[in-house]
N, C-alpha and C. Protein backbone atom coordinates (compact mmCIF):
# COMPACT_ATOMS: atom_id res chain seq x y z
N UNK A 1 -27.14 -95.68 42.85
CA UNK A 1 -27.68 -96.83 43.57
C UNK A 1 -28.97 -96.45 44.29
N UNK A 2 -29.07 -95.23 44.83
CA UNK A 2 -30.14 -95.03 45.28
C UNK A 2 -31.72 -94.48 44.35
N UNK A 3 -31.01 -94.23 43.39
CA UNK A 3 -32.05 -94.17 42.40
C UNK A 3 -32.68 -95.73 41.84
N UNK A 4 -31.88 -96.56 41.81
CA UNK A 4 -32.17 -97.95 41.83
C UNK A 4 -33.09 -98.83 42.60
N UNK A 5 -32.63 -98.52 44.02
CA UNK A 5 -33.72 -99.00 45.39
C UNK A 5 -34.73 -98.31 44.73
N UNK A 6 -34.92 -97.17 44.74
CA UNK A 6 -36.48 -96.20 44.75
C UNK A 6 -37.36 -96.65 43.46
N UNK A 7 -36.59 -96.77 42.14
CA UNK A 7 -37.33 -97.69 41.20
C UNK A 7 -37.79 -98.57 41.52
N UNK A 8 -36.84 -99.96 42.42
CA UNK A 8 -37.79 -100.92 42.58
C UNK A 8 -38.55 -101.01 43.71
N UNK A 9 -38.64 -100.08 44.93
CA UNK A 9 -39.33 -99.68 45.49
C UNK A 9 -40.56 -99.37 44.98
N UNK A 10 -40.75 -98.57 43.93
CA UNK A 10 -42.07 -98.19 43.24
C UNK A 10 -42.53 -99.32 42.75
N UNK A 11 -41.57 -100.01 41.90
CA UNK A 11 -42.20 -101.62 41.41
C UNK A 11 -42.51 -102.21 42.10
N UNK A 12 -42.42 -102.72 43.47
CA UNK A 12 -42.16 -103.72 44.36
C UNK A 12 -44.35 -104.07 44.81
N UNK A 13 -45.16 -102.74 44.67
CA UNK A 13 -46.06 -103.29 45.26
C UNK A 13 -46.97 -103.90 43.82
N UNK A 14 -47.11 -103.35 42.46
CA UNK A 14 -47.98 -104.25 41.58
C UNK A 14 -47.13 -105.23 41.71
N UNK A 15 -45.97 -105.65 41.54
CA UNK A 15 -45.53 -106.63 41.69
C UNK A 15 -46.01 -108.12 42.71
N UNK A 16 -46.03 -107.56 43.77
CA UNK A 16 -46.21 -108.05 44.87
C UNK A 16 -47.60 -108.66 44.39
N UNK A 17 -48.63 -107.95 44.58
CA UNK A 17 -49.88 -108.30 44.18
C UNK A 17 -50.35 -109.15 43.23
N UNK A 18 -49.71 -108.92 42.16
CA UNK A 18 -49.78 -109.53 40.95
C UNK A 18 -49.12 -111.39 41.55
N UNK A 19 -48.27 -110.95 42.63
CA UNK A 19 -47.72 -112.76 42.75
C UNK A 19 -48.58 -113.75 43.43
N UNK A 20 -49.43 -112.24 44.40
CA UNK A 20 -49.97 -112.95 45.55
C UNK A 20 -51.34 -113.19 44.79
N UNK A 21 -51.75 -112.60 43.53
CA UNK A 21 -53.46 -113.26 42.87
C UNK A 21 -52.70 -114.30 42.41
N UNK A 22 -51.68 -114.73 41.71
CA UNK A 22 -51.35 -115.86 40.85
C UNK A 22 -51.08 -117.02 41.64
N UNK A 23 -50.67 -116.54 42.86
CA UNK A 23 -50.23 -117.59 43.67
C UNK A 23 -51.67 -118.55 44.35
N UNK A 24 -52.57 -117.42 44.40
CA UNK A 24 -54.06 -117.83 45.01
C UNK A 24 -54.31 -118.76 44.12
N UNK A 25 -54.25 -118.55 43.16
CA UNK A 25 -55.09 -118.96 41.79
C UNK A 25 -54.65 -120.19 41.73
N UNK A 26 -53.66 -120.36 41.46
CA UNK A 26 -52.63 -121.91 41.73
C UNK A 26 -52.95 -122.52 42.62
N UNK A 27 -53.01 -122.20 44.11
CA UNK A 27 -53.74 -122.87 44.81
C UNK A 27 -55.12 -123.23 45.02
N UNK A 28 -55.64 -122.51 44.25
CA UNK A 28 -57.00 -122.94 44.26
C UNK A 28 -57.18 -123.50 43.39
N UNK A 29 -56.74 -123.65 42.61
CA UNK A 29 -56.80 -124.78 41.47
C UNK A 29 -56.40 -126.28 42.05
N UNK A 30 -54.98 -126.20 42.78
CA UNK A 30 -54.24 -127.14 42.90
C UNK A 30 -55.16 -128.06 43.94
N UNK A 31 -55.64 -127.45 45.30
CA UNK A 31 -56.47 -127.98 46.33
C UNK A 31 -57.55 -128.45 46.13
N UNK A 32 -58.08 -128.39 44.54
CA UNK A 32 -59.30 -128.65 44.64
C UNK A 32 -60.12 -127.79 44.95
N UNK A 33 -60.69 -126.77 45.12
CA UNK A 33 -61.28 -125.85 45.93
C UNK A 33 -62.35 -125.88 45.05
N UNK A 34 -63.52 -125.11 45.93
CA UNK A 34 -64.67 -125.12 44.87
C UNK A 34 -65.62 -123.93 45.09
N UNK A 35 -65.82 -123.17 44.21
CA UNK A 35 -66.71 -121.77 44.26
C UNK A 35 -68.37 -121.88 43.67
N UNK A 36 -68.69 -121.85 45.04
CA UNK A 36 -70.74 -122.10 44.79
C UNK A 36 -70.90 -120.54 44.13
N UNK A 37 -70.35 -119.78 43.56
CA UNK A 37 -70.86 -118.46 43.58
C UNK A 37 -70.74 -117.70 44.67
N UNK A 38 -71.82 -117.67 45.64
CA UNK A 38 -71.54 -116.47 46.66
C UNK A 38 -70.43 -116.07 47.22
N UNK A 39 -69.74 -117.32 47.73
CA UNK A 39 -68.58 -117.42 48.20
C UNK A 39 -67.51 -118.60 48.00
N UNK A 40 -66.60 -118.81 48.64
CA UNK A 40 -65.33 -119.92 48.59
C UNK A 40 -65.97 -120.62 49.37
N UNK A 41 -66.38 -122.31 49.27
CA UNK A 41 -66.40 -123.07 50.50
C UNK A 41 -65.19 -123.29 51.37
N UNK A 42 -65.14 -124.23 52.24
CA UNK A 42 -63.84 -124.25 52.86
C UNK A 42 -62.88 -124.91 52.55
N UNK A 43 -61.94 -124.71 52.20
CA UNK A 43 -61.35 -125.67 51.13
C UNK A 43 -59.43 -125.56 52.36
N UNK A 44 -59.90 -127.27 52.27
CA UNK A 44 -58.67 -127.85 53.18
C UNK A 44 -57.21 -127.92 52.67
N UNK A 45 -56.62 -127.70 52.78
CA UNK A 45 -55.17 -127.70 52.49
C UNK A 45 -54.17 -128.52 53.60
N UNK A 46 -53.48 -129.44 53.33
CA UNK A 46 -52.33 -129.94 54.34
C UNK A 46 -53.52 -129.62 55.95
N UNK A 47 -54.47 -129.96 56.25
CA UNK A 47 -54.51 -130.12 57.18
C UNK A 47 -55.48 -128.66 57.93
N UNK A 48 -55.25 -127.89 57.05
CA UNK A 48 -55.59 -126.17 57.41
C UNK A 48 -56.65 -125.68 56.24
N UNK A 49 -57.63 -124.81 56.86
CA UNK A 49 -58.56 -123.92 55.76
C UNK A 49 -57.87 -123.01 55.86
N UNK A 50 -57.76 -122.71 53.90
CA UNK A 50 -57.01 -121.92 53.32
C UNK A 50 -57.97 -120.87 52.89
N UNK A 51 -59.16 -121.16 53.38
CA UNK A 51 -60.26 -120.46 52.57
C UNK A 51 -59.99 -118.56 53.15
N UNK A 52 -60.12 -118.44 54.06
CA UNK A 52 -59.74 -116.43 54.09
C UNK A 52 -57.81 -116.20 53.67
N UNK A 53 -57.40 -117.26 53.36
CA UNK A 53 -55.54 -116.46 52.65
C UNK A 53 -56.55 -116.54 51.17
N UNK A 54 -57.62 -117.65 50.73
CA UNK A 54 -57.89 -117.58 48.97
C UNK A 54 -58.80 -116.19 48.87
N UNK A 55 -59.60 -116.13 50.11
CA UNK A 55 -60.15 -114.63 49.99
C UNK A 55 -59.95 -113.20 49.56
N UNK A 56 -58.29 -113.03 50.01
CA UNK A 56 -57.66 -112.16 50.44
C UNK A 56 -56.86 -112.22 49.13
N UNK A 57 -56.35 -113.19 48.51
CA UNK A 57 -55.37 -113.21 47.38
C UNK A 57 -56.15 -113.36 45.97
N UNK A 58 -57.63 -113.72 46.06
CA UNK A 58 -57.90 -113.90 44.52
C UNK A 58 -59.59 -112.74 44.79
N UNK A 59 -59.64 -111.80 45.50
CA UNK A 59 -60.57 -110.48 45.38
C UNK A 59 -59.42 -109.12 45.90
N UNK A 60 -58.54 -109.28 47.14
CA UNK A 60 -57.86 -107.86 47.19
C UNK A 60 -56.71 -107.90 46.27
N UNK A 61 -55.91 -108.67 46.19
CA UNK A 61 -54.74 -108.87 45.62
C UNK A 61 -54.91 -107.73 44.01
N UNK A 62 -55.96 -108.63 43.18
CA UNK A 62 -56.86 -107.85 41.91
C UNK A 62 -56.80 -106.55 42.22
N UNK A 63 -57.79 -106.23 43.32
CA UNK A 63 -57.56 -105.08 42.92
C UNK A 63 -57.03 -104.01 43.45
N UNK A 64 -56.17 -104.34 44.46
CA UNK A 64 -54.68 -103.78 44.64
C UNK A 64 -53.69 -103.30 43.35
N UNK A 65 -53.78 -104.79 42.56
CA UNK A 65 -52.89 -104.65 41.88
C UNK A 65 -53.66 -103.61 40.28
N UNK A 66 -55.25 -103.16 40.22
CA UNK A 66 -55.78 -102.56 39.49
C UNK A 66 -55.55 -100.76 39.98
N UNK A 67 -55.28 -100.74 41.27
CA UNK A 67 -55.03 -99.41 42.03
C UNK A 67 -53.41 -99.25 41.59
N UNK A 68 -52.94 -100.10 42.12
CA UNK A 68 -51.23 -99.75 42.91
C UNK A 68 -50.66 -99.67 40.66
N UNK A 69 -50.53 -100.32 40.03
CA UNK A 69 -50.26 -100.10 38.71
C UNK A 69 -50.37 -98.51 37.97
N UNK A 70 -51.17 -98.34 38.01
CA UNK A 70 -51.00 -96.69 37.61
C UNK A 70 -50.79 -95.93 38.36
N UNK A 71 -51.28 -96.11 39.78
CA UNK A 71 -50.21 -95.15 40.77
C UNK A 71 -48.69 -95.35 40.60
N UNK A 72 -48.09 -96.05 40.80
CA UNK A 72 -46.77 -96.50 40.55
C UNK A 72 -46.00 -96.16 39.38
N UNK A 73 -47.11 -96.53 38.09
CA UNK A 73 -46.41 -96.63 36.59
C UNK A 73 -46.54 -95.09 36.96
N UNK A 74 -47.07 -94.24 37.28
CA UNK A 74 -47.32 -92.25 37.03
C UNK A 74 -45.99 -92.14 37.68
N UNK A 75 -45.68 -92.54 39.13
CA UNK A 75 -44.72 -91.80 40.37
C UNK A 75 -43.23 -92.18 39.60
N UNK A 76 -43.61 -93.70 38.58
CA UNK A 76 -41.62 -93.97 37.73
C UNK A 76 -41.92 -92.96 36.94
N UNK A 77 -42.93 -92.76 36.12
CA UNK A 77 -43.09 -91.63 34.56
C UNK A 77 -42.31 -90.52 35.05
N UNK A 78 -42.95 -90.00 35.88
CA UNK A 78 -42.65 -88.49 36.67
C UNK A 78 -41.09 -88.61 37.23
N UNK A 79 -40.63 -89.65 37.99
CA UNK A 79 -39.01 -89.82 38.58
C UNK A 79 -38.21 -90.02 36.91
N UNK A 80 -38.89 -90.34 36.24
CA UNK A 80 -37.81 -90.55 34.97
C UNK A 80 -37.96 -88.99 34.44
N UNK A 81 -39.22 -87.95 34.18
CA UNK A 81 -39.35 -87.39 33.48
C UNK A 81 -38.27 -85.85 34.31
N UNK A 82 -38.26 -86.16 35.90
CA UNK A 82 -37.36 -85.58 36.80
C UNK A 82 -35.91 -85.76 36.57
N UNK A 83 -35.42 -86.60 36.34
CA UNK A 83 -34.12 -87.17 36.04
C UNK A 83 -33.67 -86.86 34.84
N UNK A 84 -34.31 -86.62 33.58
CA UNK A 84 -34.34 -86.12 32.43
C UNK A 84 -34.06 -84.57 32.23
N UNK A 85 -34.86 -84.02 33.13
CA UNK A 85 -34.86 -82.76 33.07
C UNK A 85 -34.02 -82.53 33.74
N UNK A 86 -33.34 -82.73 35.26
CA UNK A 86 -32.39 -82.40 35.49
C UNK A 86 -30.50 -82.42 34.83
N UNK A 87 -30.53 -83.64 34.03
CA UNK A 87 -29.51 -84.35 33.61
C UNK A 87 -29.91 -83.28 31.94
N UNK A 88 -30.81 -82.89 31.53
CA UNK A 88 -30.56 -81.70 30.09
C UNK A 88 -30.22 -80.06 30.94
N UNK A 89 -30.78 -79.96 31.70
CA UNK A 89 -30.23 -78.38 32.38
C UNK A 89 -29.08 -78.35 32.30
């Protein structure tokens, strides 16, 4: 079981990232929002600018999730390639 948590522990942050660009993306689609290029204008939601959560979810989220993916996919390779080797000794 505890080898279980720690797998999805390792999964848990591309994961994460990967929900929080898709989720941006959806909303910025959904709100209407509109991109002059330089930046996001302010784009209203229920009442609230959503414009620095669309900041944060459709530029870091990316590339979080371009970092945290091969860090992660290496640290399971290596815990599987550990578990292997111990379990043939």
């Amino acid at each position: 079981m505890k080898q279980v948590f720690g797998n999805l522990m390792l999964a848990l942050p591309p994961l994460a990232s990967f929900v929080v660009w898709r989720t941006g993306a959806w909303a910025f689609d959904y709100f209407g929002c509109q991109d002059l290029g330089k930046s996001i204008e302010p784009c209203i939601a229920y009442g609230h600018n959503i414009q620095g959560v669309l900041g944060i979810s459709l530029f870091w989220a990316p590339l979080l999730l371009l970092v945290s993916l091969p860090v992660c996919g290496w640290l399971l390779f290596e815990r599987l390639l550990r578990r292997l080797h111990t379990n043939g000794s």
